[in-house]
PDB file of N, CA and C in Angstrom:
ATOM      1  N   UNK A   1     175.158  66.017  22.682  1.00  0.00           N
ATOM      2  CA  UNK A   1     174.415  65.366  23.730  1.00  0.00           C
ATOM      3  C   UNK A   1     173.505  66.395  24.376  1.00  0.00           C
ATOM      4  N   UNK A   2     172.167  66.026  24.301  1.00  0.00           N
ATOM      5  CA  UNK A   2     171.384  66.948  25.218  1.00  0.00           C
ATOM      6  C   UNK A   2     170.806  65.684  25.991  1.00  0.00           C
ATOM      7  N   UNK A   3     170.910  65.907  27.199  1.00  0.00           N
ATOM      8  CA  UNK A   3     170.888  65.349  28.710  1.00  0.00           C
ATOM      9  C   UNK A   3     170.293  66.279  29.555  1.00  0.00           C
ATOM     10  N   UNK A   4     168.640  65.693  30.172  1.00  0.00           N
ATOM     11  CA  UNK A   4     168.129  66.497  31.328  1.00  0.00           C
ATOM     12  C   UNK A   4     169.369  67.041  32.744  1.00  0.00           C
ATOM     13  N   UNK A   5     170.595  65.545  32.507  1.00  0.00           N
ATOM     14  CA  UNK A   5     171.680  65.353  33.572  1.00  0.00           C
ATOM     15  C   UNK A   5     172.157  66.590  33.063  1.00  0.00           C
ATOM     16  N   UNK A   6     172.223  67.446  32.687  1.00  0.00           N
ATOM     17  CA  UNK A   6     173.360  68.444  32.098  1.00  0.00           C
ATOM     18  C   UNK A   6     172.751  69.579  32.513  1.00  0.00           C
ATOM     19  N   UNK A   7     172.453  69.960  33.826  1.00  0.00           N
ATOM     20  CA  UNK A   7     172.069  71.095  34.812  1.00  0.00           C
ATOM     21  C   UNK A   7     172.932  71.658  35.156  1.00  0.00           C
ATOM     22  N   UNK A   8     174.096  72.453  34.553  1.00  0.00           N
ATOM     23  CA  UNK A   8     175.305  72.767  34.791  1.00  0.00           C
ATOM     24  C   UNK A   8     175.140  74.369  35.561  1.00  0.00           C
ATOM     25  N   UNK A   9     173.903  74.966  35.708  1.00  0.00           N
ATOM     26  CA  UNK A   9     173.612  75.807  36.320  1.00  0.00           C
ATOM     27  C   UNK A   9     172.746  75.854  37.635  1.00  0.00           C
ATOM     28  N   UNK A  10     172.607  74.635  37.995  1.00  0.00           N
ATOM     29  CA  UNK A  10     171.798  74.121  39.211  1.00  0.00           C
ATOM     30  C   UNK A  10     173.043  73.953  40.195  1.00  0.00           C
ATOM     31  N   UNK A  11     173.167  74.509  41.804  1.00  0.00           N
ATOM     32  CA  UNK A  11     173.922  74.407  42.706  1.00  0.00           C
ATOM     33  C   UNK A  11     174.210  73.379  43.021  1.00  0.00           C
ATOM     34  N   UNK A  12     173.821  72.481  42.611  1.00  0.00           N
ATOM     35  CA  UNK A  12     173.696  70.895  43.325  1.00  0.00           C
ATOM     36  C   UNK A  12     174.264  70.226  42.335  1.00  0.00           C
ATOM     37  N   UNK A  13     174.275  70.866  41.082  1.00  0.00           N
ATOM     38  CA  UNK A  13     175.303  69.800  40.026  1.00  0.00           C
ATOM     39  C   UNK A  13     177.086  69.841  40.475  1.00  0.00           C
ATOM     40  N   UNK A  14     177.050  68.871  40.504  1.00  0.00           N
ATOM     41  CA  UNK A  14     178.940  68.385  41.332  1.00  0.00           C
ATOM     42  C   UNK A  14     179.851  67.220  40.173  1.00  0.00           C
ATOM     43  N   UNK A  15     181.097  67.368  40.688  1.00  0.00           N
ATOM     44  CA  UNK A  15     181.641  66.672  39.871  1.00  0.00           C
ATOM     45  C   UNK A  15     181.763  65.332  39.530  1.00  0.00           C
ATOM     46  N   UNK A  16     180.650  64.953  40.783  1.00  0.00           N
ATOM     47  CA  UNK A  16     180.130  63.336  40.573  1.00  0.00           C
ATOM     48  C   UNK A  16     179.032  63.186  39.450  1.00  0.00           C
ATOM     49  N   UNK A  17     178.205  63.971  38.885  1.00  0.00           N
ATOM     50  CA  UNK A  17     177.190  64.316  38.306  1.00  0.00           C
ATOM     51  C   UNK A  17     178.188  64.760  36.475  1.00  0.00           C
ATOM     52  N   UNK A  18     178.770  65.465  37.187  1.00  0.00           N
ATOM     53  CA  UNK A  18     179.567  65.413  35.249  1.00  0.00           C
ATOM     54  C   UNK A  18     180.332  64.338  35.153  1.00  0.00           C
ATOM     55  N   UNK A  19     180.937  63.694  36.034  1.00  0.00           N
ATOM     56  CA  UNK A  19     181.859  62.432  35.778  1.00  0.00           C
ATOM     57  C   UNK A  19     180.936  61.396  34.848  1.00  0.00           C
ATOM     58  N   UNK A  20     179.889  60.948  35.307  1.00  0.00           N
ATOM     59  CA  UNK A  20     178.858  60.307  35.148  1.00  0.00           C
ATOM     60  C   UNK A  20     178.488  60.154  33.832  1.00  0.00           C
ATOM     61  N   UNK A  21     178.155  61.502  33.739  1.00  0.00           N
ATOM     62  CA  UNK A  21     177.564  61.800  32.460  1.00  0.00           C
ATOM     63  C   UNK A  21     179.056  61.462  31.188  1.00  0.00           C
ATOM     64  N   UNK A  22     180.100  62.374  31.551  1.00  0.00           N
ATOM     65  CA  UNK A  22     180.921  62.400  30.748  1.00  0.00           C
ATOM     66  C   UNK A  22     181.526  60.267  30.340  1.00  0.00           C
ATOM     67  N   UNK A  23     181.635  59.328  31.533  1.00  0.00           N
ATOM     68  CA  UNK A  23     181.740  58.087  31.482  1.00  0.00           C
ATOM     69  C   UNK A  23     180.821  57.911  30.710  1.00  0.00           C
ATOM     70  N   UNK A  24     179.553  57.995  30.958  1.00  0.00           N
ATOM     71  CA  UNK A  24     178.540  56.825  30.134  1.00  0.00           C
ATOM     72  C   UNK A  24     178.941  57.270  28.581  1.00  0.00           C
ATOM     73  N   UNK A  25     179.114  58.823  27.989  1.00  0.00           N
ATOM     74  CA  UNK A  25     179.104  59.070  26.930  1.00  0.00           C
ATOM     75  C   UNK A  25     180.623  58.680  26.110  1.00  0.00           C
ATOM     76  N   UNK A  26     181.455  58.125  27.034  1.00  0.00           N
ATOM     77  CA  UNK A  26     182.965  57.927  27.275  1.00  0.00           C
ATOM     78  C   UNK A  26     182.766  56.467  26.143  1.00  0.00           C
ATOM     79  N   UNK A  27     182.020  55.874  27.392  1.00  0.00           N
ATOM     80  CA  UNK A  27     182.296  54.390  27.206  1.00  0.00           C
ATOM     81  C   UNK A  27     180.938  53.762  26.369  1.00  0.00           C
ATOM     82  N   UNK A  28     180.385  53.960  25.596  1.00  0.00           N
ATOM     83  CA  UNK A  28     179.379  53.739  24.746  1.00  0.00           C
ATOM     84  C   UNK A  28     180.093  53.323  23.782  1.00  0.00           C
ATOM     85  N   UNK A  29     179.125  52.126  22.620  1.00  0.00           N
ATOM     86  CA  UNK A  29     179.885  51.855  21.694  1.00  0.00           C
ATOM     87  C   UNK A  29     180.518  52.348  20.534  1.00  0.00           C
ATOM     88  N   UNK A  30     181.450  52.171  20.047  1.00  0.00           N
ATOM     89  CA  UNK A  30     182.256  53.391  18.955  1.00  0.00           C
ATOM     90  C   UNK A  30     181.785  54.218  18.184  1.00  0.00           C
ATOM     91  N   UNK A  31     180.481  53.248  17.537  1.00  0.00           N
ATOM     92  CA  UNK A  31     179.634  53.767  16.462  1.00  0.00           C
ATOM     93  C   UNK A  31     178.972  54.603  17.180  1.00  0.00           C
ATOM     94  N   UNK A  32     178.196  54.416  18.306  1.00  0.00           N
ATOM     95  CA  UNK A  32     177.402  55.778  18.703  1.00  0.00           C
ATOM     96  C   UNK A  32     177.982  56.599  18.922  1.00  0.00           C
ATOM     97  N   UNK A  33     179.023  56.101  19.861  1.00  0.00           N
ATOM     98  CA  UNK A  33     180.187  57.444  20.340  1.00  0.00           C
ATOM     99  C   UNK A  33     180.312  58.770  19.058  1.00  0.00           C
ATOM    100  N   UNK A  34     180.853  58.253  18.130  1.00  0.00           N
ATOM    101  CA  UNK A  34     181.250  59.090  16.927  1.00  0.00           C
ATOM    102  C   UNK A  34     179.663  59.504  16.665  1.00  0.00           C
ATOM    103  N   UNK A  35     178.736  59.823  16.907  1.00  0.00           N
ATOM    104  CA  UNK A  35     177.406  60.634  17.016  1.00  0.00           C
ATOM    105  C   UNK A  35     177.626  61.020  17.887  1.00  0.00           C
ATOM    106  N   UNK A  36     178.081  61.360  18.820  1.00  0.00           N
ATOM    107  CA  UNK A  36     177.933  62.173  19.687  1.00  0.00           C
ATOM    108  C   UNK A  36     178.291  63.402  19.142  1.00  0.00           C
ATOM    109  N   UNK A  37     177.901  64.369  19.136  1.00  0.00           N
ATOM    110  CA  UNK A  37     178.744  65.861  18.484  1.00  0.00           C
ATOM    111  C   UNK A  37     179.286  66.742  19.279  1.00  0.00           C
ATOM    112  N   UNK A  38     179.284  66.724  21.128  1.00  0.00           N
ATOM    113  CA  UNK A  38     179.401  67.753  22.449  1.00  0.00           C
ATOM    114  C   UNK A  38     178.501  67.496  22.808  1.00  0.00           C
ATOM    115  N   UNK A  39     178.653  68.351  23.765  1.00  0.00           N
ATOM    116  CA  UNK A  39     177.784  68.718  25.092  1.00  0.00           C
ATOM    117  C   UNK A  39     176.881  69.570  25.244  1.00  0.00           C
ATOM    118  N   UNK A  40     175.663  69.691  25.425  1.00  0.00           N
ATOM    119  CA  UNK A  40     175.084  71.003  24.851  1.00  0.00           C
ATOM    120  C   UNK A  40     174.561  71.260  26.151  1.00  0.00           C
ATOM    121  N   UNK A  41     174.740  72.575  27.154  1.00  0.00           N
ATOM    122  CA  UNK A  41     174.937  72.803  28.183  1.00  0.00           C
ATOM    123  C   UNK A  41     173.194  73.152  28.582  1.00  0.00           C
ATOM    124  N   UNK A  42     172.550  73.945  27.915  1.00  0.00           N
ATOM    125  CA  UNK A  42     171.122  74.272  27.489  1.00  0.00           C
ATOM    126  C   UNK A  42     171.360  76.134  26.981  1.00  0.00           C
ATOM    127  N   UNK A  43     170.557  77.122  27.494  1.00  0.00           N
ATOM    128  CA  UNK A  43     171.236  78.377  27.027  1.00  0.00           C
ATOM    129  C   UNK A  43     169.925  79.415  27.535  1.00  0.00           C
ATOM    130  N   UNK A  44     170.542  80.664  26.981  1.00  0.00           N
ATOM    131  CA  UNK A  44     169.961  81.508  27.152  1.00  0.00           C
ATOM    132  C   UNK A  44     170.345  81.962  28.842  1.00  0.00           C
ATOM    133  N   UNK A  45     171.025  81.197  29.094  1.00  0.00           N
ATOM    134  CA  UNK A  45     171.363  81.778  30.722  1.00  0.00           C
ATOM    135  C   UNK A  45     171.943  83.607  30.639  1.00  0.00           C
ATOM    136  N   UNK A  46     171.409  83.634  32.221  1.00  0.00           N
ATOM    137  CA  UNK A  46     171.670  85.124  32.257  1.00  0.00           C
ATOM    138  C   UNK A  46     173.197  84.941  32.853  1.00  0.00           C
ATOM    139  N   UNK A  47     173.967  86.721  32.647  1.00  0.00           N
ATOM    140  CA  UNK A  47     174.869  86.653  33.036  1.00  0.00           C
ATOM    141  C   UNK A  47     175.666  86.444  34.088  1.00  0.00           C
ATOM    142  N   UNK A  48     174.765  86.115  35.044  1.00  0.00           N
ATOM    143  CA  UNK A  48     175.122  85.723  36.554  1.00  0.00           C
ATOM    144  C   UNK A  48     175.710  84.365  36.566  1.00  0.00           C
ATOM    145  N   UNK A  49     174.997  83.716  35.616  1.00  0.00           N
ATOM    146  CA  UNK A  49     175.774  82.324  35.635  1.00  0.00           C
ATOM    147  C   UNK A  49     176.363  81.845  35.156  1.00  0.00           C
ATOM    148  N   UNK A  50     177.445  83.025  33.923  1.00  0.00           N
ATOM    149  CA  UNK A  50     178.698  82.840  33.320  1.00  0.00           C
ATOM    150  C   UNK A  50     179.624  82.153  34.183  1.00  0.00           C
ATOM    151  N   UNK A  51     179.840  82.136  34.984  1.00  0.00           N
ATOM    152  CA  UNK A  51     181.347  81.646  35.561  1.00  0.00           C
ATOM    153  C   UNK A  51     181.009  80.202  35.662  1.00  0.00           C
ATOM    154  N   UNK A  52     179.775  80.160  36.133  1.00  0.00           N
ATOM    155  CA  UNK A  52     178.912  78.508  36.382  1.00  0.00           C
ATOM    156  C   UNK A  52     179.407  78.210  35.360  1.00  0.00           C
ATOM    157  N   UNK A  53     178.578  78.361  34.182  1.00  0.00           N
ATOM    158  CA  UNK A  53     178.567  77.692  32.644  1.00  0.00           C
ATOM    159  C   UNK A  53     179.931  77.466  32.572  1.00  0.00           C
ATOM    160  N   UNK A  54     180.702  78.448  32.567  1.00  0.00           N
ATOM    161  CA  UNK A  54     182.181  78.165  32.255  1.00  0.00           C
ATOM    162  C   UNK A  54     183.024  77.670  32.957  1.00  0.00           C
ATOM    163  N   UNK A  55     182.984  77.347  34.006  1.00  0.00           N
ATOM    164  CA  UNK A  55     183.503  76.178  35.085  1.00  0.00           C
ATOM    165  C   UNK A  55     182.953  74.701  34.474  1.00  0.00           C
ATOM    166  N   UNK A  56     181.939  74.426  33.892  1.00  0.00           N
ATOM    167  CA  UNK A  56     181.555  73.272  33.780  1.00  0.00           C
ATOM    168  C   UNK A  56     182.072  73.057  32.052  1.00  0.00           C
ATOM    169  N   UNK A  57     181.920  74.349  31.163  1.00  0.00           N
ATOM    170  CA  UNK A  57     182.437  74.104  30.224  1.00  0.00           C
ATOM    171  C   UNK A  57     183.918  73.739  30.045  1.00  0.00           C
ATOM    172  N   UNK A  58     184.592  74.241  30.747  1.00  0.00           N
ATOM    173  CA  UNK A  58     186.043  73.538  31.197  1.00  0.00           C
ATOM    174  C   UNK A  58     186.138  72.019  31.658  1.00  0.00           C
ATOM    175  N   UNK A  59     185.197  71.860  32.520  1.00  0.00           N
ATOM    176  CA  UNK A  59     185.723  70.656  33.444  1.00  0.00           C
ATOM    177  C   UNK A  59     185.333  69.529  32.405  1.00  0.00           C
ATOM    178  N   UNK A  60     184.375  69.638  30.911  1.00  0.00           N
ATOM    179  CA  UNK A  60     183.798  68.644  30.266  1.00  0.00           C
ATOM    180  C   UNK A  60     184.906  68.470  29.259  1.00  0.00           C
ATOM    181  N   UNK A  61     185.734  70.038  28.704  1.00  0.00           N
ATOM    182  CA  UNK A  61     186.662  69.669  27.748  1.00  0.00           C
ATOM    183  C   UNK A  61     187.990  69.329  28.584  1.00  0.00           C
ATOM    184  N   UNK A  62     188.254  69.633  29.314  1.00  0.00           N
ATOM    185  CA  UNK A  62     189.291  68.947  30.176  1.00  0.00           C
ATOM    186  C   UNK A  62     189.172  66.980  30.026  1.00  0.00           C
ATOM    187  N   UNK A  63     187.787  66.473  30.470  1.00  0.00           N
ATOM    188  CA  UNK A  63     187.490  65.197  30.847  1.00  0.00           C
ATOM    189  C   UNK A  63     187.342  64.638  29.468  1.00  0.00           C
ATOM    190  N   UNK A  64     186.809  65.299  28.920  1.00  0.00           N
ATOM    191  CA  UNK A  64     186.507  64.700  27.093  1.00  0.00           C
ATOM    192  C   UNK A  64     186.527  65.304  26.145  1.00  0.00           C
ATOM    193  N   UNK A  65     188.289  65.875  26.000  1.00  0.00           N
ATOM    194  CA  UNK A  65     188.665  66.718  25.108  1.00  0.00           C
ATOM    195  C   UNK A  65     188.333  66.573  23.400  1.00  0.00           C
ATOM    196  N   UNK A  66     188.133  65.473  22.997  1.00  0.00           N
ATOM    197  CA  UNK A  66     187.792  65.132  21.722  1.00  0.00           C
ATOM    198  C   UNK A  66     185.865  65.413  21.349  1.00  0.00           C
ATOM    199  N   UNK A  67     185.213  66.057  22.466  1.00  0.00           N
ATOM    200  CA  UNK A  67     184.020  66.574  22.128  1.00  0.00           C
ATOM    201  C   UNK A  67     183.452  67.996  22.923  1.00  0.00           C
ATOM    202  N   UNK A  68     183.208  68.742  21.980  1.00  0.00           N
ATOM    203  CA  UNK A  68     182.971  70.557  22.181  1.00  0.00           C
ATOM    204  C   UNK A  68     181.614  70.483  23.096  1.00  0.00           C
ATOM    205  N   UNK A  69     182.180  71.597  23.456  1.00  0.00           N
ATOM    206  CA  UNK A  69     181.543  72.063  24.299  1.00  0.00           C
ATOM    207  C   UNK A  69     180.025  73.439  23.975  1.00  0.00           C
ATOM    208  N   UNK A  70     178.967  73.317  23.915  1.00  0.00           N
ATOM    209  CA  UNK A  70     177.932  74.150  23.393  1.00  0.00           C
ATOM    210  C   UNK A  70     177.280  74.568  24.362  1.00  0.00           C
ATOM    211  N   UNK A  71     176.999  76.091  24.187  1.00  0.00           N
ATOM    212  CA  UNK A  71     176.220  76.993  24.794  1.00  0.00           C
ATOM    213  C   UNK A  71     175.632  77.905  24.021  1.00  0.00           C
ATOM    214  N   UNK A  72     174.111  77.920  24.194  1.00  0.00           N
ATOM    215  CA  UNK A  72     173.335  78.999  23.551  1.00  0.00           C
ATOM    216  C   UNK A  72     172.679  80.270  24.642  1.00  0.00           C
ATOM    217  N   UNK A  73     173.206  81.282  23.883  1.00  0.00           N
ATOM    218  CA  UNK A  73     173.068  82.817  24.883  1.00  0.00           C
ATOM    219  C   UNK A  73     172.043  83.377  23.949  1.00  0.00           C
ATOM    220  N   UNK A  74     171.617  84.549  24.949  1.00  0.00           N
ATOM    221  CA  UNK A  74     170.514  85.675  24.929  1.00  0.00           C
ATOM    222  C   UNK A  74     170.771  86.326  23.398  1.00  0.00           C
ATOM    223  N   UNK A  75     169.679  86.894  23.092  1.00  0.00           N
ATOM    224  CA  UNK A  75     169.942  87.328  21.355  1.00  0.00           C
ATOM    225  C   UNK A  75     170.071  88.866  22.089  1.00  0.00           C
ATOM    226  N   UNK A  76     170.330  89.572  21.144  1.00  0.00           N
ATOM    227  CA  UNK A  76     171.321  91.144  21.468  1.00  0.00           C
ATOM    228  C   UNK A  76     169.376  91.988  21.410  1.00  0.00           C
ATOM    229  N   UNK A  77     168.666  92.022  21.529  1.00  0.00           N
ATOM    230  CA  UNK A  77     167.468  93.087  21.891  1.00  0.00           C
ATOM    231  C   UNK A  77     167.126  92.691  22.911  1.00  0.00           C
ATOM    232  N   UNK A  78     167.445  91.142  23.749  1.00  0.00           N
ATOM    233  CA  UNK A  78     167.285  91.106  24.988  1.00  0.00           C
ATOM    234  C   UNK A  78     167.851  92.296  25.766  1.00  0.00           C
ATOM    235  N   UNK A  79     168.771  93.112  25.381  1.00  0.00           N
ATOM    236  CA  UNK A  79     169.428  93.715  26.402  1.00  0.00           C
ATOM    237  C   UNK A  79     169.011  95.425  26.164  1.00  0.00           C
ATOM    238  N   UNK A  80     169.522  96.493  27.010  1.00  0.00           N
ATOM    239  CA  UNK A  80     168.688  97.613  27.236  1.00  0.00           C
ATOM    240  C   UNK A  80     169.578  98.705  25.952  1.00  0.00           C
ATOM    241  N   UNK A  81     170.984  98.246  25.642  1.00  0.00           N
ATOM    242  CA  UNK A  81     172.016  98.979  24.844  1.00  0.00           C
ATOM    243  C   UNK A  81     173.143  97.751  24.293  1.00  0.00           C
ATOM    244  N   UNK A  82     173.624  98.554  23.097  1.00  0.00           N
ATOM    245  CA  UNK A  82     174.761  97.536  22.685  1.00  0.00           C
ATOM    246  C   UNK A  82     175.795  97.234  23.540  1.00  0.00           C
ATOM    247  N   UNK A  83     175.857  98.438  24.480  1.00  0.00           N
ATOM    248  CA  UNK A  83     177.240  97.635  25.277  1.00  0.00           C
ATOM    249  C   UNK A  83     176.544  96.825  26.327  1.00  0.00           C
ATOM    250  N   UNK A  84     175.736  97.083  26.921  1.00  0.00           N
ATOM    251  CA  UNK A  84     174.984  95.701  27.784  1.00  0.00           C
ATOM    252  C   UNK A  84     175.099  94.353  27.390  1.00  0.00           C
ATOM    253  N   UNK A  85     174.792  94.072  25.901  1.00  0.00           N
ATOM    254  CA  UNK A  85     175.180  92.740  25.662  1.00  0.00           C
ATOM    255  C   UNK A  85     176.562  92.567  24.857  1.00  0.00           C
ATOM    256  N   UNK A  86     177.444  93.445  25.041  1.00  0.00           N
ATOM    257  CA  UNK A  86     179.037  93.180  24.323  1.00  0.00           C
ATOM    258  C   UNK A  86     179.403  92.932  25.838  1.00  0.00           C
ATOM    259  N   UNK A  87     179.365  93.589  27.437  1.00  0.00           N
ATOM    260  CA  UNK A  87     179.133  92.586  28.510  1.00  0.00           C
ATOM    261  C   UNK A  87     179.145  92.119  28.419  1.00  0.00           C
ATOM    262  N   UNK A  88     177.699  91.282  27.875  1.00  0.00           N
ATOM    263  CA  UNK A  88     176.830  90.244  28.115  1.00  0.00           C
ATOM    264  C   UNK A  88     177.960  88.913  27.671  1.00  0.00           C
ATOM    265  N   UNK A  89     178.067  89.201  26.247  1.00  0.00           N
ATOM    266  CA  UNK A  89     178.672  88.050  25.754  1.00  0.00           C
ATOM    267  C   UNK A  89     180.284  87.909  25.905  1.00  0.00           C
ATOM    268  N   UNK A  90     180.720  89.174  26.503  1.00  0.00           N
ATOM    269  CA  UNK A  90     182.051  88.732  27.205  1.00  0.00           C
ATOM    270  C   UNK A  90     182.860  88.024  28.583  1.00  0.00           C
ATOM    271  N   UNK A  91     181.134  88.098  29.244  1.00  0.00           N
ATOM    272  CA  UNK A  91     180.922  87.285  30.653  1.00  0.00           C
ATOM    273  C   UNK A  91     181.490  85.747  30.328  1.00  0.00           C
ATOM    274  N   UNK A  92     180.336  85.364  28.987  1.00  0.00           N
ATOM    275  CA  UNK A  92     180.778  84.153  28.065  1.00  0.00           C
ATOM    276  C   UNK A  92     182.084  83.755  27.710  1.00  0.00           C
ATOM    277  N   UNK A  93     182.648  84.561  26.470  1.00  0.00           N
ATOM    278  CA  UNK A  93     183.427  84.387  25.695  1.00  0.00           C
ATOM    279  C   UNK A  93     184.752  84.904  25.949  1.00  0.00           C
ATOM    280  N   UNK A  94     185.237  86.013  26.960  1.00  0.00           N
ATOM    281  CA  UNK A  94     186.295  86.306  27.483  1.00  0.00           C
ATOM    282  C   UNK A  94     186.578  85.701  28.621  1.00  0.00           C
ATOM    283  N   UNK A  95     187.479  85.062  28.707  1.00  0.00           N
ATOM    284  CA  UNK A  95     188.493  84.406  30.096  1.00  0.00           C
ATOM    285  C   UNK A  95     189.833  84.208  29.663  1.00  0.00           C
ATOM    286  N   UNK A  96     190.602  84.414  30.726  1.00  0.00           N
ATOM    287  CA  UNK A  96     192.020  84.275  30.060  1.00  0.00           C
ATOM    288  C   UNK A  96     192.131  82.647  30.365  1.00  0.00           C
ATOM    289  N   UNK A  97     191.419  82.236  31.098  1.00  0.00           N
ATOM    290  CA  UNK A  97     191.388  80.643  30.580  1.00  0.00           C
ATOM    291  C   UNK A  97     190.944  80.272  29.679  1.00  0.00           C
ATOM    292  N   UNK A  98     191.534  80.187  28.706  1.00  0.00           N
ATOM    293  CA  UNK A  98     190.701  80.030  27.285  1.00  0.00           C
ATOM    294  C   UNK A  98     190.321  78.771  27.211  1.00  0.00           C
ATOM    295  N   UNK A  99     190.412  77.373  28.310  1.00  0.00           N
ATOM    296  CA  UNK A  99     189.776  76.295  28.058  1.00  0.00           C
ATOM    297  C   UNK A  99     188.605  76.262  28.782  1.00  0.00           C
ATOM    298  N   UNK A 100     188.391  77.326  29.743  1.00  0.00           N
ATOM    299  CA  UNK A 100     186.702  77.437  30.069  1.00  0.00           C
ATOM    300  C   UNK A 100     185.475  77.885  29.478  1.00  0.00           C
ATOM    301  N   UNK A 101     186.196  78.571  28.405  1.00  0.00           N
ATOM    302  CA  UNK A 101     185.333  79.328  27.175  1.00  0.00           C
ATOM    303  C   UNK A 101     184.362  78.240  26.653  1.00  0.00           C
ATOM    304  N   UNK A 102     183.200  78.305  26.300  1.00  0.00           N
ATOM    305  CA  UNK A 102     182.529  77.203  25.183  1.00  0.00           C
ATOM    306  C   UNK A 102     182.970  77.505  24.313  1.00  0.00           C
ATOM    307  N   UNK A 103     183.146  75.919  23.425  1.00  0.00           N
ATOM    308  CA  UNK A 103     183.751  76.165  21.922  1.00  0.00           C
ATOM    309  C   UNK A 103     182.734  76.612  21.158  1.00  0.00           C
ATOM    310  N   UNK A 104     181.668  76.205  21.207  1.00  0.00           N
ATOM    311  CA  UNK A 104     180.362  76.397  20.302  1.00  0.00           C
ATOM    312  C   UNK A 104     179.398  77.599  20.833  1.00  0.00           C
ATOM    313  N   UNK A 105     178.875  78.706  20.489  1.00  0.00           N
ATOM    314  CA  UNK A 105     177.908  79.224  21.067  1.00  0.00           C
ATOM    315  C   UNK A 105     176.811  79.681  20.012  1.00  0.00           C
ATOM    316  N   UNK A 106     175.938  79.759  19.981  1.00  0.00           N
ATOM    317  CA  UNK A 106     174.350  80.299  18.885  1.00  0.00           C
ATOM    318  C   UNK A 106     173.858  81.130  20.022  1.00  0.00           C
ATOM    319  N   UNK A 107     173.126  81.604  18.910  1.00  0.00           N
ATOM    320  CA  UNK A 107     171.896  82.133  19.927  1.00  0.00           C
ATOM    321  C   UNK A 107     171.123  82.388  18.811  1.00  0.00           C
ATOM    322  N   UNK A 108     169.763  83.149  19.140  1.00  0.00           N
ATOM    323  CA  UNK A 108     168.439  82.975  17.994  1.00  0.00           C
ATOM    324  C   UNK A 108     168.655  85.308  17.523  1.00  0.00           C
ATOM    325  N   UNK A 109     168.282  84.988  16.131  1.00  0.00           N
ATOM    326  CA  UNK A 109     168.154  86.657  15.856  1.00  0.00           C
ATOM    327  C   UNK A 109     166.862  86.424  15.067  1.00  0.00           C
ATOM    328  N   UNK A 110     165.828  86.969  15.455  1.00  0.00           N
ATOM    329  CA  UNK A 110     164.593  87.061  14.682  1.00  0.00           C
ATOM    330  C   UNK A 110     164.919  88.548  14.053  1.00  0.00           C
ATOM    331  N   UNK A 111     164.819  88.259  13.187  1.00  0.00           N
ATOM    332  CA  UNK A 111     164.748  90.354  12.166  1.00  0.00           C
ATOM    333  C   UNK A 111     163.574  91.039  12.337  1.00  0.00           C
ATOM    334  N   UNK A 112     162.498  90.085  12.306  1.00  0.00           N
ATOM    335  CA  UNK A 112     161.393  90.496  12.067  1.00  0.00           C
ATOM    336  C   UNK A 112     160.251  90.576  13.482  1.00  0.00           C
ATOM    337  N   UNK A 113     159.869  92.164  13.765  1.00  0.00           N
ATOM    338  CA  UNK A 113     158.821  91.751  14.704  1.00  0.00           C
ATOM    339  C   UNK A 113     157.573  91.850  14.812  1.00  0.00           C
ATOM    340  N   UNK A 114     156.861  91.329  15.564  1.00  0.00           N
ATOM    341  CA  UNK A 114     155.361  91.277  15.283  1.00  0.00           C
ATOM    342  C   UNK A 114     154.948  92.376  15.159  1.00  0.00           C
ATOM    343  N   UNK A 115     155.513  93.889  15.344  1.00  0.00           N
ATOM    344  CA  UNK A 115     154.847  95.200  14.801  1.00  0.00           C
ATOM    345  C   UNK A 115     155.316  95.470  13.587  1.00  0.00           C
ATOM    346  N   UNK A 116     156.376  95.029  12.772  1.00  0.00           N
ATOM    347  CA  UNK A 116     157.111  94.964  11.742  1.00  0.00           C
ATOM    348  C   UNK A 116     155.500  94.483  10.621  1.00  0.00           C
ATOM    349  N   UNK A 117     155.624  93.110  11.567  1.00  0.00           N
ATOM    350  CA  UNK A 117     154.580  92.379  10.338  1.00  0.00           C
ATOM    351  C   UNK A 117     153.476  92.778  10.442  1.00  0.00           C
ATOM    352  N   UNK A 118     152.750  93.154  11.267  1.00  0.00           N
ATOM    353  CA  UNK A 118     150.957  93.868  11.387  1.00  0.00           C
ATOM    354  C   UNK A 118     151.363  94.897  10.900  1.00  0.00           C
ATOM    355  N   UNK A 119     152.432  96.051  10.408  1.00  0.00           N
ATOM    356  CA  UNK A 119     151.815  96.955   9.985  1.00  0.00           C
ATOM    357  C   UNK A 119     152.289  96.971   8.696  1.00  0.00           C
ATOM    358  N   UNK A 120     152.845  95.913   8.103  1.00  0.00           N
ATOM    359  CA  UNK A 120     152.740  95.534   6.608  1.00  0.00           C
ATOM    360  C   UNK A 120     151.826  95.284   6.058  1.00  0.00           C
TER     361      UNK A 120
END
C-alpha cells in the first residue's frame, strides 16, 4: 500500500490516522485485500526519525499482522564514513523490540557515477 495517508513521520500523524488507514485496508474485499503486499511507509528518512518510523512500524504490524511492514533508507555514500551509516542503519534495524523493526527495507545503490561515466 502506498497511501499519501501514510505520513508516519509528520507530528500530527496519530493513532486515529493509522487506525483508519489500517480498517479501510482491513475491510476491503478479499480479492483486493490479498493485493495488498504491506505498508510502505515512504523512505529515505534521516536518522532522527528512526524511532518515529519505528513506532509506527510496530503499531501497523501489531494492528495487521498478516501484512509487512516497508521502509526505504539512505544508500551508504549518503553518509561521511562506513560507520556513519552502520549507525545509520542500526537507528533502523536494531531494537530490542524486534516488532518495531520494519520487516522490509531497500534502499537504491547506483555503482556508477557521473564522473565514472564522462571520463570513460
Amino acid at each position: 500500500v502506498i497511501d499519501s495517508k501514510l505520513n508516519v513521520t509528520n507530528d500530527n500523524f496519530s493513532n486515529t490516522d493509522a487506525q483508519r488507514i489500517i480498517s479501510h485496508f482491513k475491510n476491503i474485499d478479499s480479492r483486493k485485500r490479498s493485493a495488498v503486499g504491506g505498508y510502505y511507509f515512504g523512505g529515505e528518512f534521516p536518522q532522527a526519525k528512526a524511532q518515529q518510523v519505528k513506532k509506527w512500524a510496530g503499531y501497523f504490524k501489531g494492528s495487521d499482522p498478516e501484512k509487512p511492514t516497508f521502509v526505504y533508507l539512505l544508500p551508504s555514500y549518503g553518509f561521511s564514513s562506513h560507520a556513519a551509516y552502520e549507525q545509520y542503519l542500526d537507528s533502523y534495524l536494531k531494537d530490542r523490540e524486534t516488532d518495531k523493526r520494519p520487516q522490509i527495507v531497500g534502499y537504491d545503490y547506483y555503482p556508477f557515477r557521473s564522473s565514472a561515466i564522462m571520463s570513460s
